[in-house]
Structures are given as C-alpha cells and as structure tokens.
C-alpha atoms as a PDB file:
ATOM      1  CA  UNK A   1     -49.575 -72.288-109.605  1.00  0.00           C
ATOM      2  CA  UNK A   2     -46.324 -73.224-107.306  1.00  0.00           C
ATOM      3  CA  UNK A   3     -46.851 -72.103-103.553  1.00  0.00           C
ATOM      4  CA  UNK A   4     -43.364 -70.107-104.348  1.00  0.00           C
ATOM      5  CA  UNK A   5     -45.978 -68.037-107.009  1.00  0.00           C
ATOM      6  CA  UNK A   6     -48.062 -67.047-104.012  1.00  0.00           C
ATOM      7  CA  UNK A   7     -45.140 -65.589-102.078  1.00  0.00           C
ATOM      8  CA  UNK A   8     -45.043 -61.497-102.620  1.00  0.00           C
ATOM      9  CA  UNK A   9     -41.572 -59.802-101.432  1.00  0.00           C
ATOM     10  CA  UNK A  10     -43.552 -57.014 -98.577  1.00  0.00           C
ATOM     11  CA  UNK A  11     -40.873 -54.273 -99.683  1.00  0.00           C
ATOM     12  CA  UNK A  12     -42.174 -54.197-103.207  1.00  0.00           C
ATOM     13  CA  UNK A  13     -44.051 -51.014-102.933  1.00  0.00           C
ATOM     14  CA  UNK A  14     -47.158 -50.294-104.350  1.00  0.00           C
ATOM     15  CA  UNK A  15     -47.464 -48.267-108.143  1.00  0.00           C
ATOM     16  CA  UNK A  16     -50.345 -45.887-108.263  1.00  0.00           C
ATOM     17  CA  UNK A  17     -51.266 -42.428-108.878  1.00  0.00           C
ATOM     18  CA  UNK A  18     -50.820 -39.806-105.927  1.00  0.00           C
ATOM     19  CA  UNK A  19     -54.784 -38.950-107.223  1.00  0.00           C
ATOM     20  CA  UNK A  20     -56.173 -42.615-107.315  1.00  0.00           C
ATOM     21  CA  UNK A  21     -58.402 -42.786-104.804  1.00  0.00           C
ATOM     22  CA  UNK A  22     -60.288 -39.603-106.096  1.00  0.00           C
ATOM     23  CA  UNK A  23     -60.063 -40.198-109.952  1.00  0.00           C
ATOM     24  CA  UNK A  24     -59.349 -43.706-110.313  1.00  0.00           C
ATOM     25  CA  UNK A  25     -58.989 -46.472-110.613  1.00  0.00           C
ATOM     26  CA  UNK A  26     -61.970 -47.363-107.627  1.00  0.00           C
ATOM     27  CA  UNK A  27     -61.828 -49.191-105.014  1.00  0.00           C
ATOM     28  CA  UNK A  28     -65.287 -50.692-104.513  1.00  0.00           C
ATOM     29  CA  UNK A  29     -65.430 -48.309-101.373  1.00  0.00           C
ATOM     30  CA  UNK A  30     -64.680 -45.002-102.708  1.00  0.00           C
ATOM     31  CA  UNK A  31     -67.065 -45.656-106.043  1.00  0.00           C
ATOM     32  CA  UNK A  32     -70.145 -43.671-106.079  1.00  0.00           C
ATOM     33  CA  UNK A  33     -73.008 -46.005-105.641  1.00  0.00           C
ATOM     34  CA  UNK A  34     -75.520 -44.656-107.377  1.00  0.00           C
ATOM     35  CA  UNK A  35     -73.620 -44.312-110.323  1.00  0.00           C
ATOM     36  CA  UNK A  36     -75.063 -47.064-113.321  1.00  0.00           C
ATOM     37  CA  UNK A  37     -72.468 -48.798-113.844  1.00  0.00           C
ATOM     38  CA  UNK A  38     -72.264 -52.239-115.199  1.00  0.00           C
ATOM     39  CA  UNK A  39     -71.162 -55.358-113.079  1.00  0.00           C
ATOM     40  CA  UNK A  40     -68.345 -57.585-114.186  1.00  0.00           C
ATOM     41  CA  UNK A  41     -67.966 -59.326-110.439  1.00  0.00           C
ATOM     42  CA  UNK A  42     -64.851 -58.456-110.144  1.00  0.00           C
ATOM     43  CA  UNK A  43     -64.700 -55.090-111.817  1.00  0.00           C
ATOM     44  CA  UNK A  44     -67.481 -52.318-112.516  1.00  0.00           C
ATOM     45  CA  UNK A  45     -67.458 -50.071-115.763  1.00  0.00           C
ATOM     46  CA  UNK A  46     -69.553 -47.128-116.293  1.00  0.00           C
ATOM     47  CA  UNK A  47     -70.913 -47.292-119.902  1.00  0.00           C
ATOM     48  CA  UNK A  48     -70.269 -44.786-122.713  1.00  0.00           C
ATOM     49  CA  UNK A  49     -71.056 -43.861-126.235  1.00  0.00           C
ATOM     50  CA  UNK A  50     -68.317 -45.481-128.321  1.00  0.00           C
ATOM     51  CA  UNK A  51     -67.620 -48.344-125.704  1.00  0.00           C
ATOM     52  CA  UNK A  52     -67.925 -51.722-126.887  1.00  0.00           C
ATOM     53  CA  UNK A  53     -67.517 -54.679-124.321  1.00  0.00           C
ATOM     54  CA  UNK A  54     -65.959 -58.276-125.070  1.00  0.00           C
ATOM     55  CA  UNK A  55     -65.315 -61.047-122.739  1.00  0.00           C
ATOM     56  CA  UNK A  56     -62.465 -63.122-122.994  1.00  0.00           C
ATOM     57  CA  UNK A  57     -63.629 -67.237-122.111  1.00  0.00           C
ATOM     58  CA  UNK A  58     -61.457 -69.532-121.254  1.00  0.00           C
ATOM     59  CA  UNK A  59     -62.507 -72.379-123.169  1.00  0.00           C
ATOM     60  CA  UNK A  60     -61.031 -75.705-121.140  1.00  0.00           C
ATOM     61  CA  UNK A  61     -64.067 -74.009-118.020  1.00  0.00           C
ATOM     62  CA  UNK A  62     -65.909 -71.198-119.829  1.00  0.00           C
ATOM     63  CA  UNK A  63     -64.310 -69.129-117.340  1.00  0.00           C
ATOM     64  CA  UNK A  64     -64.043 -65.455-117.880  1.00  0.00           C
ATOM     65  CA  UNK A  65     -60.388 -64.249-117.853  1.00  0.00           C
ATOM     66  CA  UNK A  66     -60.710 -60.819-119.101  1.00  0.00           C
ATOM     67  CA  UNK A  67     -62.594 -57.708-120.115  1.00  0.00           C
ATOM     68  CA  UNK A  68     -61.984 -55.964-123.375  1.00  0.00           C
ATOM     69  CA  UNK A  69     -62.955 -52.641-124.074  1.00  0.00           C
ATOM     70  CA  UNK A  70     -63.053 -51.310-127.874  1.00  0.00           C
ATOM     71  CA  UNK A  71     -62.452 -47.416-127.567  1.00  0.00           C
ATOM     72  CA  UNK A  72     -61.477 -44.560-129.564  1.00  0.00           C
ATOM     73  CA  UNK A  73     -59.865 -47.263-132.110  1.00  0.00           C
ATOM     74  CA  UNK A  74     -58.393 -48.917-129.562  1.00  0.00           C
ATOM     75  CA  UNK A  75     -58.445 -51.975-127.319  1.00  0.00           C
ATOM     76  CA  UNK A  76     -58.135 -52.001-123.159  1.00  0.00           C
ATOM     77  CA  UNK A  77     -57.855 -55.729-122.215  1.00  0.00           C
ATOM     78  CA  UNK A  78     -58.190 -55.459-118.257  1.00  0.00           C
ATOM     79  CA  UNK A  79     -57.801 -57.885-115.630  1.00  0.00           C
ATOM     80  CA  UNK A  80     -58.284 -57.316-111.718  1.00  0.00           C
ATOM     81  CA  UNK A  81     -56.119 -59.789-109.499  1.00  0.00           C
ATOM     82  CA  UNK A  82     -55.897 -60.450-105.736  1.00  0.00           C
ATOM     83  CA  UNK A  83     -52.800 -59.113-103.997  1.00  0.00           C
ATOM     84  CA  UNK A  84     -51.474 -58.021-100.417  1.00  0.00           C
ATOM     85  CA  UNK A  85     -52.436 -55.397 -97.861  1.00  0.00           C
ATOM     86  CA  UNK A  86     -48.978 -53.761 -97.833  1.00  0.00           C
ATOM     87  CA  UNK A  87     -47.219 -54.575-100.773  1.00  0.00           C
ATOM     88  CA  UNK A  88     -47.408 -53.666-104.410  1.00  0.00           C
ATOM     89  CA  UNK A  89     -47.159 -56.352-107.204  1.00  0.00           C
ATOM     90  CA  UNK A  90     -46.612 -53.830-110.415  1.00  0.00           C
ATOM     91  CA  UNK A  91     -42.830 -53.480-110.211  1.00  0.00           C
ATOM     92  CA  UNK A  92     -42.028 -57.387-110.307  1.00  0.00           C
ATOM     93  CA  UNK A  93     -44.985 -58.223-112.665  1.00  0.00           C
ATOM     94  CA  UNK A  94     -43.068 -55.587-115.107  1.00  0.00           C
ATOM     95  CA  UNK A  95     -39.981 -57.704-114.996  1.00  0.00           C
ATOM     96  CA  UNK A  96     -42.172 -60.751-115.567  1.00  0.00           C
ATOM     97  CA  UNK A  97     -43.304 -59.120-118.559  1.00  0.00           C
ATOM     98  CA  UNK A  98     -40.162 -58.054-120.177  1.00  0.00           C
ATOM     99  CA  UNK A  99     -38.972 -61.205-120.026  1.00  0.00           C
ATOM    100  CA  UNK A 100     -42.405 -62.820-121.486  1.00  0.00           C
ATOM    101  CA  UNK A 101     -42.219 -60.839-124.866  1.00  0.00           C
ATOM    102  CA  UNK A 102     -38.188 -61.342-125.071  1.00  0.00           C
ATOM    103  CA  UNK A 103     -38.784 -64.915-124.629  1.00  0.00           C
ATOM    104  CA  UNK A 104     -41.124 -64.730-128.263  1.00  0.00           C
ATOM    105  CA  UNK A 105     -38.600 -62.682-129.743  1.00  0.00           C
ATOM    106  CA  UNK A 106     -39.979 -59.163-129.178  1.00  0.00           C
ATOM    107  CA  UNK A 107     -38.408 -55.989-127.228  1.00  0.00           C
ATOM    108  CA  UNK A 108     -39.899 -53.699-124.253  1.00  0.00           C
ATOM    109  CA  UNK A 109     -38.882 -50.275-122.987  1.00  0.00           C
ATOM    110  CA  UNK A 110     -39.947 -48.553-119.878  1.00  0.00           C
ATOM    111  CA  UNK A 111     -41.479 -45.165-119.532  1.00  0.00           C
ATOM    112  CA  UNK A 112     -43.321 -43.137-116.985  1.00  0.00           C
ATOM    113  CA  UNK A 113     -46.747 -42.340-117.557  1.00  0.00           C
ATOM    114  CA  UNK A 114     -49.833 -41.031-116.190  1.00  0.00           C
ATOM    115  CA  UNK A 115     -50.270 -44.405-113.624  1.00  0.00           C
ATOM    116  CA  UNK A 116     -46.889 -44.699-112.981  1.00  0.00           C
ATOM    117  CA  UNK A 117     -44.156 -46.904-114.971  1.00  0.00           C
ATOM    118  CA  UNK A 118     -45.573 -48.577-117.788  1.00  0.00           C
ATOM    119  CA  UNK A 119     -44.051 -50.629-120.688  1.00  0.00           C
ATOM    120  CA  UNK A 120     -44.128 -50.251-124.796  1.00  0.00           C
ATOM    121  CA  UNK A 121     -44.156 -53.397-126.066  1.00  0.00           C
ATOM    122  CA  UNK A 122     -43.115 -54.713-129.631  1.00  0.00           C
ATOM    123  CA  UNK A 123     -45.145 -58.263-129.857  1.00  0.00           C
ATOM    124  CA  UNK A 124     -44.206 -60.553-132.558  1.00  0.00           C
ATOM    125  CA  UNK A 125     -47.563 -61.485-134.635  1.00  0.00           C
ATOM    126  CA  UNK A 126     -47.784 -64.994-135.481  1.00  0.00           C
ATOM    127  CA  UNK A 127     -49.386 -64.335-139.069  1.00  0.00           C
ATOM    128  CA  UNK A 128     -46.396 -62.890-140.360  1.00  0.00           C
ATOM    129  CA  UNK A 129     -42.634 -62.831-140.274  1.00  0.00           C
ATOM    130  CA  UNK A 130     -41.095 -59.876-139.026  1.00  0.00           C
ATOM    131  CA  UNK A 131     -44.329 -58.296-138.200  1.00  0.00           C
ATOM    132  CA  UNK A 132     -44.644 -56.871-134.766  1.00  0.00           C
ATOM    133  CA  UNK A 133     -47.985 -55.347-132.702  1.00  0.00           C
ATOM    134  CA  UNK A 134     -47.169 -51.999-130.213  1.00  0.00           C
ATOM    135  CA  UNK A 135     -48.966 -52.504-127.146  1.00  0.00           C
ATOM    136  CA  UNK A 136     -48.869 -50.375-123.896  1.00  0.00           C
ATOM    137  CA  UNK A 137     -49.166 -52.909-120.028  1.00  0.00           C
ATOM    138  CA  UNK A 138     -50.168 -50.276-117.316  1.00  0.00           C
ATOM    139  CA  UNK A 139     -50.758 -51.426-114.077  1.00  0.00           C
ATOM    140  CA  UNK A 140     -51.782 -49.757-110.656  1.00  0.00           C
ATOM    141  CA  UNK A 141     -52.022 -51.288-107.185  1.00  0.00           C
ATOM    142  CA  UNK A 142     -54.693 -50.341-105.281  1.00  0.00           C
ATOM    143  CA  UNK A 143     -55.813 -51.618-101.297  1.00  0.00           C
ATOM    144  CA  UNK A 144     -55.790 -55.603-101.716  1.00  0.00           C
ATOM    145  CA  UNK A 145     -56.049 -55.544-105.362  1.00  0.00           C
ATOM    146  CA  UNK A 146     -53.976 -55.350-108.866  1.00  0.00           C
ATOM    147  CA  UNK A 147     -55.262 -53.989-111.873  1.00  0.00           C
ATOM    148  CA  UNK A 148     -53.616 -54.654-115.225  1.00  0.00           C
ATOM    149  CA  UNK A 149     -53.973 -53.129-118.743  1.00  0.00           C
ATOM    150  CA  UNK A 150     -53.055 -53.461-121.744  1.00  0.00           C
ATOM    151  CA  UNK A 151     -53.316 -51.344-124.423  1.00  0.00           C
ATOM    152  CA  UNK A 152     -53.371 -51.618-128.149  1.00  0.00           C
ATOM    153  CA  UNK A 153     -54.373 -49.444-131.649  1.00  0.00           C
ATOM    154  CA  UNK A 154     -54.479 -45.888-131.401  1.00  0.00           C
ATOM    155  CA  UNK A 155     -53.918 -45.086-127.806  1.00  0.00           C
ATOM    156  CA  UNK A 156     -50.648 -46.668-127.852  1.00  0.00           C
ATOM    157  CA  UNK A 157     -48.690 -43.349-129.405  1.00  0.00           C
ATOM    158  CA  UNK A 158     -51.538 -40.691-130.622  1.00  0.00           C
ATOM    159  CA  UNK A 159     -52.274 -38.746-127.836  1.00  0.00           C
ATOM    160  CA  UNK A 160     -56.117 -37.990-128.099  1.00  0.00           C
ATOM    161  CA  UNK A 161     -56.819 -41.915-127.891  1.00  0.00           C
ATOM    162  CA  UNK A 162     -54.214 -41.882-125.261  1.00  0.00           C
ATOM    163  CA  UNK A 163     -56.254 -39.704-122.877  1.00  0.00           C
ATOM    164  CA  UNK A 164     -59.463 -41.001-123.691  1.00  0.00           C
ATOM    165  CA  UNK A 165     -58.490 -45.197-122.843  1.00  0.00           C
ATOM    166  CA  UNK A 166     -56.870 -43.983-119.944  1.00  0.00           C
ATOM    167  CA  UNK A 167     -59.734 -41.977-118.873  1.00  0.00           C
ATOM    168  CA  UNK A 168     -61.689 -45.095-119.540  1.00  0.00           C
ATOM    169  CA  UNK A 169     -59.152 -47.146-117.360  1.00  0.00           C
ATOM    170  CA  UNK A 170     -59.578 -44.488-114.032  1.00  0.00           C
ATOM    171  CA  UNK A 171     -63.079 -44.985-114.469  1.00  0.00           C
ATOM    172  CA  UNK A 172     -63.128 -48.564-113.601  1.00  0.00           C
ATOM    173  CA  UNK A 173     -63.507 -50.114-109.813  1.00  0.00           C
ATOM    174  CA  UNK A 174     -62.578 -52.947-108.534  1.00  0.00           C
ATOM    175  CA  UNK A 175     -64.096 -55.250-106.474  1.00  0.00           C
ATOM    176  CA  UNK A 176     -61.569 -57.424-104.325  1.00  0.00           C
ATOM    177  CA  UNK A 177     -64.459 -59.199-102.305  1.00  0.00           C
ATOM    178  CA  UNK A 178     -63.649 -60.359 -98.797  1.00  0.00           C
ATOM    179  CA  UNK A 179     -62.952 -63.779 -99.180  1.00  0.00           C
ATOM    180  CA  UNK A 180     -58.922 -64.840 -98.989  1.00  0.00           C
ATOM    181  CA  UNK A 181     -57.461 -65.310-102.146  1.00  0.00           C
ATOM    182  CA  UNK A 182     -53.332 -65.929-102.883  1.00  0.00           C
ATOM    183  CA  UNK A 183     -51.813 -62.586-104.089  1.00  0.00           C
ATOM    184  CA  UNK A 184     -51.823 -63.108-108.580  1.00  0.00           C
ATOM    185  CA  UNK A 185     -54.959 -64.963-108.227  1.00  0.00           C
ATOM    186  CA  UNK A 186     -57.393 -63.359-110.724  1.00  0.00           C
ATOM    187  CA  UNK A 187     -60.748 -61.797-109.090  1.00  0.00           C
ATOM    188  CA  UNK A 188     -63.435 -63.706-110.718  1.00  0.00           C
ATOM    189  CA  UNK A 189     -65.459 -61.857-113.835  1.00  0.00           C
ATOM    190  CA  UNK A 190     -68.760 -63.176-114.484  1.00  0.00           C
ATOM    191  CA  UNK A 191     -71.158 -62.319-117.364  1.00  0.00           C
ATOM    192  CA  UNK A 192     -72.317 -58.502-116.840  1.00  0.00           C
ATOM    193  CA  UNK A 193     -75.468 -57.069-115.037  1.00  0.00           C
ATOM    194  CA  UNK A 194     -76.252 -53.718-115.754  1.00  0.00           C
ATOM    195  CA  UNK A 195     -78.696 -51.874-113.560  1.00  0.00           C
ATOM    196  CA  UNK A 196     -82.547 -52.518-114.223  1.00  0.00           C
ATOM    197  CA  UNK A 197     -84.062 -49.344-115.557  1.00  0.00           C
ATOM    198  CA  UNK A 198     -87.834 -48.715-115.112  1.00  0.00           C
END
C-alpha cells in the first residue's frame, strides 16, 4: 500500500442509514452484549437457521480476508476496514469500484437503496465468453470503521432475498479495536468463537 493510499479527503462524508445506530450495522458499543453471537475479531454475527458461514484465506499467510454468508440463496461476502473519525470512505471506494469492473470489461450503475448508494454490478465470469455475474457492493460507514458488502444470487433483484441478506447485513457489528490502523486497512478476522453453552 502507497502512503498516498492512506490519505482520506476529510470532506468525504460518511454513507449510512439515518437508523444505524439502532438497527444496524453495530458498532461494538451499541451491540447488546448478551446477545450469542459469534466472534469473527473483527466482526460479530448472530447465528440463524439457514446461515451458513465460509471464510475466505488468503493463501500466500493463511490470513482471513473475508466472511461469507450463504443466505436465502444468496451470498454476503463482508469485510470490515479501518477508516477515520470524521470522514466517510463509501463515496470514493464506489468510484474505485466502477472503475475495477470496467477495467475487466463489465458495467456498473448506481442506485439508492436501503444503506444508502449502492452499485449493480455486471462481472465478467472467466469460465465463459460473454457470460456475466449480477452482484450488488453496499457499503456503510460507521464511527472509525467501513463495512463493505457484496451481494450475489437471489438477493440481487428478488425482493424477499433482498430483505432478508440485508437484514442479515444490519445485524452484524463491528469491532474497530483501539489500536491505530491507516484508514482501508482491513480489521483483522480470525477463525470464529461462538459462546460456550453449558
């Protein structure tokens, strides 16, 4: 990462629901703590019937880089990063975005939805020419912290799968930590811990 990556623009302002710090997504300080949810370091997830969990490993250090959430025949791939007091990071990672998926050939259009502006992606597949994969990126920036996801398979266009991944995505809370990080660094993920039940 260039030291010009760790520079945020302080009038960017922050993305986020009027409601988030009531329904979501947490900060670590307005979750409930006595509610069971699973520990991801950087993020916690309350567990649900339908929910299946996968980590995503960076191979070269075994590190985990994200957390993917199989729902309602879908897919949430989330990621929490590190990011300024004041200033929001949503509106220029957007841009960053756009250009990403028009660099592989694909196209992007903007749209407001339930967390703000979010993006409809058409992703080139590699398997195939002239096949493309509809995703959804939302973001929201909460007090020191990012949270991205994206959003693929049902929940994309059909509105009941819509409401029940996003639903999933309020209920997750993010744990920024206290230590300094550069704004865009990722908050680390570790293997879960759930809650020991007697």
């Amino acid at each position: 990462m260039s030291d010009t990556d760790e520079l945020v623009d302080d009038d960017q302002p922050k993305s986020a629901p009027q409601d988030r710090d009531t329904n979501g997504p947490f900060d670590e300080a307005e979750a409930n703590p006595v509610r069971p949810y699973v520990n991801f370091g950087g993020l916690k997830l309350l567990p649900r019937e339908g929910l299946h969990i996968r980590l995503e490993i960076e191979e070269e250090n075994q590190r985990v880089v994200a957390v993917g959430l199989d729902y309602a025949n879908s897919t949430l791939q989330v990621q929490p990063f590190a990011a300024p007091r004041s200033a929001g990071l949503w509106h220029e990672i957007r841009t960053q975005i756009t250009e990403q998926i028009a660099q592989q050939g694909g196209t992007t259009s903007e749209q407001e939805g339930p967390f703000g502006p979010e993006l409809i992606a058409q992703i080139p597949l590699v398997d195939g020419p002239q096949r493309t994969q509809a995703a959804r990126f939302i973001g929201v920036d909460g007090p020191r912290w990012f949270l991205r996801g994206v959003i693929s398979g049902d929940a994309v266009a059909e509105a009941e799968a819509s409401a029940k991944v996003e639903d999933l995505f309020r209920s997750i809370v993010v744990v920024r930590g206290s230590t300094p990080m550069p704004p865009r660094d990722l908050i680390p993920l570790q293997m879960p811990t759930t809650p020991s039940v007697s």
